[in-house]
Protein backbone atom coordinates (compact mmCIF):
# COMPACT_ATOMS: atom_id res chain seq x y z
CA UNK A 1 0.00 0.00 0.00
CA UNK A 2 1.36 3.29 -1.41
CA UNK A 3 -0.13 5.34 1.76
CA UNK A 4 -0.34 4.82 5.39
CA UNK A 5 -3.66 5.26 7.63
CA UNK A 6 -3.12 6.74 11.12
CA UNK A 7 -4.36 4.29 13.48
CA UNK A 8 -6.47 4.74 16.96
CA UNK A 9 -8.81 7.25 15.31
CA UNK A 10 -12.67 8.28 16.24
CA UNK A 11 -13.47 8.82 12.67
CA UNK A 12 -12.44 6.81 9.11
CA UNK A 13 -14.13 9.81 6.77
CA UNK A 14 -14.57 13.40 7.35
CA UNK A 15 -16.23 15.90 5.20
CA UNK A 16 -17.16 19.66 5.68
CA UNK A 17 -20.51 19.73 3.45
CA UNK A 18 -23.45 22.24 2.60
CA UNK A 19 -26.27 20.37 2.85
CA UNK A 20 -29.16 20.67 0.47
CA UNK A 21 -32.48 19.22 -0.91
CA UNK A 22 -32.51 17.74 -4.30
CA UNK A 23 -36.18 18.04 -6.21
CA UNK A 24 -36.41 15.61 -8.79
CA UNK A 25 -39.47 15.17 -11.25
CA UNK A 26 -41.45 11.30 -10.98
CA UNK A 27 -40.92 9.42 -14.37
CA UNK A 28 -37.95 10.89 -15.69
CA UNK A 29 -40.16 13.99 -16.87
CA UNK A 30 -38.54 17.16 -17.35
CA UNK A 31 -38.69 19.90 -14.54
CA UNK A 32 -40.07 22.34 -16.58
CA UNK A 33 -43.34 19.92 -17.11
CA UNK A 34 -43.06 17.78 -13.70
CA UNK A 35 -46.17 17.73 -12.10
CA UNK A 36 -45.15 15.69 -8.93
CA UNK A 37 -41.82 15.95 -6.92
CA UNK A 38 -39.67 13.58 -5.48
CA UNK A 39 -37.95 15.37 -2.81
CA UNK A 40 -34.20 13.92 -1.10
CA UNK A 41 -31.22 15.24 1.04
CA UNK A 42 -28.33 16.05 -0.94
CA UNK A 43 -24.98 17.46 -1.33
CA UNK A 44 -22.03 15.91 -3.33
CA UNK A 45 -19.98 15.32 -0.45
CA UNK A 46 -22.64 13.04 1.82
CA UNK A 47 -23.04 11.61 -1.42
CA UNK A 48 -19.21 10.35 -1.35
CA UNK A 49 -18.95 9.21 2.30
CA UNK A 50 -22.43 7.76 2.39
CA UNK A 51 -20.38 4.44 1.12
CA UNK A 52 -18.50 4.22 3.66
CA UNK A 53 -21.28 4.73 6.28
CA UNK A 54 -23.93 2.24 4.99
CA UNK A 55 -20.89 -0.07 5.39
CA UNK A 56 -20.21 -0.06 9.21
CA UNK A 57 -17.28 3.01 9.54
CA UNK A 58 -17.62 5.67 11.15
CA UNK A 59 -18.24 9.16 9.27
CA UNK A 60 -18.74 12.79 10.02
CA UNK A 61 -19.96 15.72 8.22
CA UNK A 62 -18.77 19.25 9.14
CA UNK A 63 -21.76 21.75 7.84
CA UNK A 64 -24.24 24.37 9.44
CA UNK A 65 -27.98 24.54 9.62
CA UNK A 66 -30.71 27.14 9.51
CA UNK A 67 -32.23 26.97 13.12
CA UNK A 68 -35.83 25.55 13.35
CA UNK A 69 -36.27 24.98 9.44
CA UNK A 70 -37.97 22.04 9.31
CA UNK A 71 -35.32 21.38 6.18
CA UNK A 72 -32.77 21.66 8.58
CA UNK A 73 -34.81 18.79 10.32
CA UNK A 74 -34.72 16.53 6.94
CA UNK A 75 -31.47 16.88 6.92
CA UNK A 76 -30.60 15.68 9.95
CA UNK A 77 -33.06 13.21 10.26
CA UNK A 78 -31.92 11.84 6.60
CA UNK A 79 -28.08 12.18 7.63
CA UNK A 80 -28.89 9.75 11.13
CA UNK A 81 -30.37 6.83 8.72
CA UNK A 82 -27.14 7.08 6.55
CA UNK A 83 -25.47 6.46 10.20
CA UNK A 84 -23.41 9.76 9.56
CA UNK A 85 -22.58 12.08 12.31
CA UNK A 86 -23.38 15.92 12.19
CA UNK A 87 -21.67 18.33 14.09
CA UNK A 88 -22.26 21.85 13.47
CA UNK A 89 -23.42 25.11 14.32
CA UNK A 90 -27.21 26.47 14.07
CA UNK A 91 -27.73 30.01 12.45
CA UNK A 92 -31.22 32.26 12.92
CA UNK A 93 -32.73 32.32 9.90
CA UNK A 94 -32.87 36.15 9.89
CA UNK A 95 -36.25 36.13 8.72
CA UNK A 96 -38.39 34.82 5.40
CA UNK A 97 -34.95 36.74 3.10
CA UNK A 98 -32.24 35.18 5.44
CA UNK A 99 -30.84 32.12 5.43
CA UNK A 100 -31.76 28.79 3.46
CA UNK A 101 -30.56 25.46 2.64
CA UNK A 102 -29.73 25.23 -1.26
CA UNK A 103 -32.41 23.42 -3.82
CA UNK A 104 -30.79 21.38 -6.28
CA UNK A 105 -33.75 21.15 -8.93
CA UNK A 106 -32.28 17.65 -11.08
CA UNK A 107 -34.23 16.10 -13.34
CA UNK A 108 -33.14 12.05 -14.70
CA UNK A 109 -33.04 12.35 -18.03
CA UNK A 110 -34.83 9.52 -20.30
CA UNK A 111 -32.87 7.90 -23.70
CA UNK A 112 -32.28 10.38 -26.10
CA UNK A 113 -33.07 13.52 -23.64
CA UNK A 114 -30.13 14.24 -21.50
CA UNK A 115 -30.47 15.32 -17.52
CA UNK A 116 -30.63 18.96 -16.95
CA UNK A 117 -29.66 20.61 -13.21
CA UNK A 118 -30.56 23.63 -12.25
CA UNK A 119 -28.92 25.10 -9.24
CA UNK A 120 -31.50 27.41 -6.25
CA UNK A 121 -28.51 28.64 -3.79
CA UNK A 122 -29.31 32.29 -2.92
CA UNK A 123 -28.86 32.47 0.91
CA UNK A 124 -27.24 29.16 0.74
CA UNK A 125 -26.43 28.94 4.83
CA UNK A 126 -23.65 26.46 4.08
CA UNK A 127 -21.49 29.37 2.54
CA UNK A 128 -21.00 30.43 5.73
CA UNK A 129 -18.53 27.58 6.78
CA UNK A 130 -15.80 29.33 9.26
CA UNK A 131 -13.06 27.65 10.97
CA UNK A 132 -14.19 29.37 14.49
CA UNK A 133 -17.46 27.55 14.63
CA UNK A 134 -15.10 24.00 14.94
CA UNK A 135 -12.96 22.79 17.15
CA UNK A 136 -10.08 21.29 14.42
CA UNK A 137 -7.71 20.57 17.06
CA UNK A 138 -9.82 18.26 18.90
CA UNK A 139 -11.34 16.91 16.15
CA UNK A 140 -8.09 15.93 14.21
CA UNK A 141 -5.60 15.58 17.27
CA UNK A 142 -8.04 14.36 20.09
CA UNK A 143 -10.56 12.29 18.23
CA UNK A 144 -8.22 11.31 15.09
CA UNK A 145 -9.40 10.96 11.54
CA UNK A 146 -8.15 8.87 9.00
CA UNK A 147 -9.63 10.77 6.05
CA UNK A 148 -10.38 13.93 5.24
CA UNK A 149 -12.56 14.43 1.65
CA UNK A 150 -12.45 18.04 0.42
CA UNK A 151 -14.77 19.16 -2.57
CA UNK A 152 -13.85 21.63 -4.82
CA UNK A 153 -17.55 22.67 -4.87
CA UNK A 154 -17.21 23.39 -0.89
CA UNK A 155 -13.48 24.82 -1.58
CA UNK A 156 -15.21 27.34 -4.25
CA UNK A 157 -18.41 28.05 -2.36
CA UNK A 158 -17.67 31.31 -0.78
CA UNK A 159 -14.58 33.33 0.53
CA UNK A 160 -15.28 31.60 4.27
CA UNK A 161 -15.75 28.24 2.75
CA UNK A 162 -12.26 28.62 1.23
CA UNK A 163 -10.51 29.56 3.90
CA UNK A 164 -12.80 26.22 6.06
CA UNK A 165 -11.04 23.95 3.65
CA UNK A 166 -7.27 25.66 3.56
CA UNK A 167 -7.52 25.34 7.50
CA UNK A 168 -8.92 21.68 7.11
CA UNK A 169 -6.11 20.79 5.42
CA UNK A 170 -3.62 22.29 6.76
CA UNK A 171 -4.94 20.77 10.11
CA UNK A 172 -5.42 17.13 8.82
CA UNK A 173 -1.82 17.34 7.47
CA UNK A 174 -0.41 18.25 10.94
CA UNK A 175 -1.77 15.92 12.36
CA UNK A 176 -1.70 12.60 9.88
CA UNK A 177 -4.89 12.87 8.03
CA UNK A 178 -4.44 11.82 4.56
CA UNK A 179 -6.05 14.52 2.95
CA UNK A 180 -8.48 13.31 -0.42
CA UNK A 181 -9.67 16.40 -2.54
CA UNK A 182 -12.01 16.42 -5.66
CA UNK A 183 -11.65 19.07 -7.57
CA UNK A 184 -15.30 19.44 -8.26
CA UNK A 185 -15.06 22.59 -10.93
CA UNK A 186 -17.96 25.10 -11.05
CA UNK A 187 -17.37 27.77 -13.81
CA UNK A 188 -20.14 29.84 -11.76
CA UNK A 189 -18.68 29.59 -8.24
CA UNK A 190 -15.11 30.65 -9.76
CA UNK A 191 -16.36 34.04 -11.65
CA UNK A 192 -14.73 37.17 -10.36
CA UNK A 193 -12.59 34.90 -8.38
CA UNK A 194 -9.96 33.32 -10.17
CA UNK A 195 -6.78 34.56 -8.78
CA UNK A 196 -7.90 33.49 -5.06
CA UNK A 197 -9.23 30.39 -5.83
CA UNK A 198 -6.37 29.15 -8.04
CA UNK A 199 -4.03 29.91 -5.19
CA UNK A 200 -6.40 28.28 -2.44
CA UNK A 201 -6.71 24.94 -4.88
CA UNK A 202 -3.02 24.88 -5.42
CA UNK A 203 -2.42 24.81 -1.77
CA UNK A 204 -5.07 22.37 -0.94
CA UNK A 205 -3.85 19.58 -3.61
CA UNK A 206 -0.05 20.62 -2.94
CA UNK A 207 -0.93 19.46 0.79
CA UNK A 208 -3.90 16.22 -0.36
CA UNK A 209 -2.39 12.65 -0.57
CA UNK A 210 -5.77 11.81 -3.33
CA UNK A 211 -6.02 13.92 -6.19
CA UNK A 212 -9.34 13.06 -8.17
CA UNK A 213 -11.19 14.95 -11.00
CA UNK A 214 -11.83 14.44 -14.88
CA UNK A 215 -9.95 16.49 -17.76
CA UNK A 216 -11.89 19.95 -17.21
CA UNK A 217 -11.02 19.85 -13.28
CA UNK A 218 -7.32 19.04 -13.67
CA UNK A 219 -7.05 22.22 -16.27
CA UNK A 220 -9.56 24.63 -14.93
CA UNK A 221 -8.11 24.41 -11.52
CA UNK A 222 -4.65 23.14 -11.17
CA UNK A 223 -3.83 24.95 -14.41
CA UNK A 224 -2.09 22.34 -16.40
CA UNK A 225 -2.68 20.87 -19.70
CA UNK A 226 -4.58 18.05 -20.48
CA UNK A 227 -7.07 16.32 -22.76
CA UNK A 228 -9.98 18.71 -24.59
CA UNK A 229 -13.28 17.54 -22.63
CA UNK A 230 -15.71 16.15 -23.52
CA UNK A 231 -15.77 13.57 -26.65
CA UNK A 232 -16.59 9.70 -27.52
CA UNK A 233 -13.89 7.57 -28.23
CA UNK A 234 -12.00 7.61 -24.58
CA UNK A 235 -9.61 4.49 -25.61
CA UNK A 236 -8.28 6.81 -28.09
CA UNK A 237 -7.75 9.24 -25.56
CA UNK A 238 -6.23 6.98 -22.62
CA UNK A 239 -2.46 8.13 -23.55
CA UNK A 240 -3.41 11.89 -23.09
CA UNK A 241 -5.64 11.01 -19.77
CA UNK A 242 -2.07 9.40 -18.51
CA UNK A 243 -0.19 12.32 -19.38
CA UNK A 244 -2.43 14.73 -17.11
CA UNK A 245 -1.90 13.07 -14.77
CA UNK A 246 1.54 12.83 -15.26
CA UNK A 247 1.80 16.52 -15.05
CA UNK A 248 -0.05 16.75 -12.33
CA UNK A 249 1.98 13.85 -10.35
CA UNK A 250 4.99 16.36 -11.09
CA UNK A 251 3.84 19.18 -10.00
CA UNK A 252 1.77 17.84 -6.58
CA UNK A 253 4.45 15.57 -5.93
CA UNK A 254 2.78 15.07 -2.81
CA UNK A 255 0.13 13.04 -3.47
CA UNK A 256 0.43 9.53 -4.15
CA UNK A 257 -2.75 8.49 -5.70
CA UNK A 258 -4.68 10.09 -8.62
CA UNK A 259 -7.83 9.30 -9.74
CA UNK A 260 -10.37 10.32 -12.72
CA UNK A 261 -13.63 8.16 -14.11
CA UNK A 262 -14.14 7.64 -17.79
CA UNK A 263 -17.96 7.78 -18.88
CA UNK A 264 -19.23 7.46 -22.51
CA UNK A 265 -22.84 8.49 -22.91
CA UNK A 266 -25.23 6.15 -25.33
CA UNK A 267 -27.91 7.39 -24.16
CA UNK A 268 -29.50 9.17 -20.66
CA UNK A 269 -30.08 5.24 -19.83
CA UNK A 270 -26.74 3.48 -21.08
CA UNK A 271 -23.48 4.40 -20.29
CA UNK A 272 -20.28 2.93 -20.99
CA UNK A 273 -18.39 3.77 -17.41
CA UNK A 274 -14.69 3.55 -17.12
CA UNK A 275 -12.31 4.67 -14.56
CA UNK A 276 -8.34 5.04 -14.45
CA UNK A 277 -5.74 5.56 -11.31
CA UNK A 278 -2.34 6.01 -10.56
CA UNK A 279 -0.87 4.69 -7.79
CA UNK A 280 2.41 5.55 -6.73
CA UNK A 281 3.95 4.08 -10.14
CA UNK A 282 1.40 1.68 -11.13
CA UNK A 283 -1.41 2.60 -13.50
CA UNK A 284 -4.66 0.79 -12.76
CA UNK A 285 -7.60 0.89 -15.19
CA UNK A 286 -11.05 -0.02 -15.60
CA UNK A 287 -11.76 -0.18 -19.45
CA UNK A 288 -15.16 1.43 -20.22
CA UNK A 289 -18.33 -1.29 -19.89
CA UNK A 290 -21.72 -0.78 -20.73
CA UNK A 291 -24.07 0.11 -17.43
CA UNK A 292 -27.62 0.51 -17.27
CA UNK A 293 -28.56 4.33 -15.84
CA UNK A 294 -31.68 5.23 -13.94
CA UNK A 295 -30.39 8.42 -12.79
CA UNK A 296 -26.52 9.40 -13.66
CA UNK A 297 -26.12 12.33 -11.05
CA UNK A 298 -24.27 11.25 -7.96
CA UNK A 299 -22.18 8.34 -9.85
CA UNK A 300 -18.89 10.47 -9.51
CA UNK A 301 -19.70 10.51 -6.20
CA UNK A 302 -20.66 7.08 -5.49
CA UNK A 303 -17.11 6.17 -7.62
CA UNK A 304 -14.54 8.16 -4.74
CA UNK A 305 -16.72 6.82 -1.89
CA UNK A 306 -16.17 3.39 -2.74
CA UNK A 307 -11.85 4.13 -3.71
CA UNK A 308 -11.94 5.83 -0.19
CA UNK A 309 -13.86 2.59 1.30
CA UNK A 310 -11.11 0.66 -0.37
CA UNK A 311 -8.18 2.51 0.77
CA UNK A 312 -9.75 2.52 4.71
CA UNK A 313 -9.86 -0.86 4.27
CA UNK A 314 -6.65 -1.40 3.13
CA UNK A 315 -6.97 -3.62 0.66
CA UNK A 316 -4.84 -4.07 -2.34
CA UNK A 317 -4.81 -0.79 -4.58
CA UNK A 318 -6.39 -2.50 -7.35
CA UNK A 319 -9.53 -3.17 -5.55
CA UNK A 320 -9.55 0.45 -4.53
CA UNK A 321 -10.61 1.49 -8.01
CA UNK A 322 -12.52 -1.90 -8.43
CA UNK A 323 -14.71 -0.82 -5.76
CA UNK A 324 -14.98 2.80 -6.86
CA UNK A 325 -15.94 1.58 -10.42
CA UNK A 326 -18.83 -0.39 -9.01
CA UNK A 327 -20.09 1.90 -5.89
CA UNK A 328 -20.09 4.44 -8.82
CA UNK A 329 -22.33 2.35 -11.22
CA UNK A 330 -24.73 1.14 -8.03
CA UNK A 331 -25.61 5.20 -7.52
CA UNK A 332 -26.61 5.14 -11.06
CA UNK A 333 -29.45 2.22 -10.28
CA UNK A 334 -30.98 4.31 -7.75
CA UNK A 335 -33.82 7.04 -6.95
CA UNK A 336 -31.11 9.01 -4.62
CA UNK A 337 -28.09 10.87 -5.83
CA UNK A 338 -25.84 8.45 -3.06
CA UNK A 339 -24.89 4.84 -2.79
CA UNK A 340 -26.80 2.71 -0.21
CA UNK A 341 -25.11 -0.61 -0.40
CA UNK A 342 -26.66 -3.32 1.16
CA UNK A 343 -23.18 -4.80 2.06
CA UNK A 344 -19.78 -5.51 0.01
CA UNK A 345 -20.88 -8.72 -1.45
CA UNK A 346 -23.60 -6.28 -3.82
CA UNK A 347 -20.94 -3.80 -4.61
CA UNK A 348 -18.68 -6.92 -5.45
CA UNK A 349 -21.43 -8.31 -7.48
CA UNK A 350 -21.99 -5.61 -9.65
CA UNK A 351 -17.96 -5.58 -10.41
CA UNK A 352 -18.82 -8.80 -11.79
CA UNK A 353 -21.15 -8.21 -13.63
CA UNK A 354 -23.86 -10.67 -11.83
CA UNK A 355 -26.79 -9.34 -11.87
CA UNK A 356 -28.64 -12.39 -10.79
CA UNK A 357 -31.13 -12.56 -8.37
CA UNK A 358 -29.78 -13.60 -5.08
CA UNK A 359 -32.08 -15.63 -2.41
């Protein structure tokens, strides 16, 4: 194993979040015609350590609430049956034009039409993420995490979020966290801030032992050269994925594992879902197969839970993006933008590609 795990530690996976709700029209119909709602808990970050949760180790979110919104309730209440822990402060709402959890308003997508998201975040309460409302010492030092997972989206969020995540990391490092960070690049969050946030990413994946994001994330926020997005034939693409991430390697010579998923789109419902990794000097790859797609958003997501889950459990590094491939494509089969494994054996089962019934 390329990277070591501090031992003796409260908590396997950390993640400062802004938590959300995610409205998402019945029947794969379009927003803009929905007539009924399904309504879910979101953010991308729960979404990644929800893996690691519905599988028996223990996880905390970092975020802040809007005091007595009964959202604020759904969230928690929704965050207790993932068995994550919440710790956090509570802010007044400051009145009907204060503060607010964000709507994520995501429909599916069906064959031919593709998903379209539309992001609700004014008086988002989560942008107000500040270092003094958490007790890092105690947390890191004290309790002892193995994992810290930084988003870009968090990272990007707001001048206080940045600063949350520089002083996360900087913490976890201090301390023996290993530090995973997913770029996660929003060309809205970053206008008008480009300078500051290029300088708070660089720091944050200079001091991050994971380094995961596709071929817009790497060159939008590290800065380095890469692949053009987008496109259809990825295997003739794989050499220029490989040198990214070679660049990347050489200029965060810190980290020891890098990460990015591969995804070919048939159709809304068929995918062909691929994923590659370096570790230390060992390339690892999951050639694109064909997956069947109820709902696409959240299969990032679902794929650096399960390489997280992999690493905590220290298996070989192999099954690290094994188990990312297929936590990834199990996300994709359900109503909610997260993985709920059952256990590993249905994770394991969809590597295989054994989708038999099992009694």
């Amino acid at each position: 194993m390329s990277i070591s795990l501090r031992k003796n530690c409260q908590t396997a996976l950390l993640t400062p979040t802004s938590m959300g709700i995610r409205l998402t029209p019945a029947n794969g119909q379009p927003m803009h015609c929905a007539t009924q709602l399904n309504v879910q808990v979101t953010s991308a970050e729960s979404n990644v350590v929800s893996v690691a949760s519905y599988l028996g180790l223990p996880v905390k979110i970092l975020t802040t609430f809007v005091k007595g919104s009964p959202i604020s309730t759904m969230i928690k209440d929704n965050l207790a049956s993932r068995h994550i822990t919440v710790e956090g402060p509570e802010l007044d709402q400051g009145g009907p034009w204060g503060y607010r959890h964000q709507f994520n308003l995501a429909d599916s997508g069906c064959g031919s039409r593709g998903p379209r998201v539309h992001n609700d975040r004014a008086g988002e309460v989560g942008r107000t993420l500040n270092v003094k409302d958490f007790d890092l010492e105690r947390i890191f030092e004290k309790e002892g995490v193995q994992i810290v997972h930084l988003s870009g989206l968090i990272a990007a969020l707001s001048p206080e979020t940045s600063e949350f995540c520089l002083n996360i990391a900087r913490t976890a490092r201090q301390y023996g966290t290993l530090i995973s960070f997913d770029l996660n690049y929003r060309a809205s969050f970053w206008k008008g801030r480009q300078k500051e946030l290029e300088a708070a990413f660089a720091e944050i994946a200079s001091l991050s032992d994971i380094l995961v994001g596709n071929e817009e994330d790497f060159q939008l926020c590290l800065r380095l050269p890469g692949p053009e997005a987008g496109g259809k034939d990825l295997a003739a693409k794989m050499d220029s994925f490989k040198d990214m991430i070679r660049t990347v390697r050489a200029t965060y010579a810190n980290a020891s594992v890098f990460a990015t998923t591969l995804r070919e789109v048939a159709s809304a419902n068929t995918h062909n879902w691929g994923a590659l990794m370096l570790e230390g000097d060992n390339w690892h790859m999951v050639e694109p197969r064909e997956i069947g797609v109820l709902d696409r958003i959240g299969g990032g997501d679902g794929f650096v839970g399960g390489m997280l889950y992999g690493i905590l459990r220290q298996w070989a590094p192999e099954k690290w993006l094994q188990f990312g491939w297929a936590a990834g494509a199990l996300a994709t089969t359900l109503l909610t933008d997260y993985a709920q494994p059952a256990d590993e054996e249905q994770v394991w089962s969809i590597w295989e590609g054994n989708a038999r019934v099992k009694r």
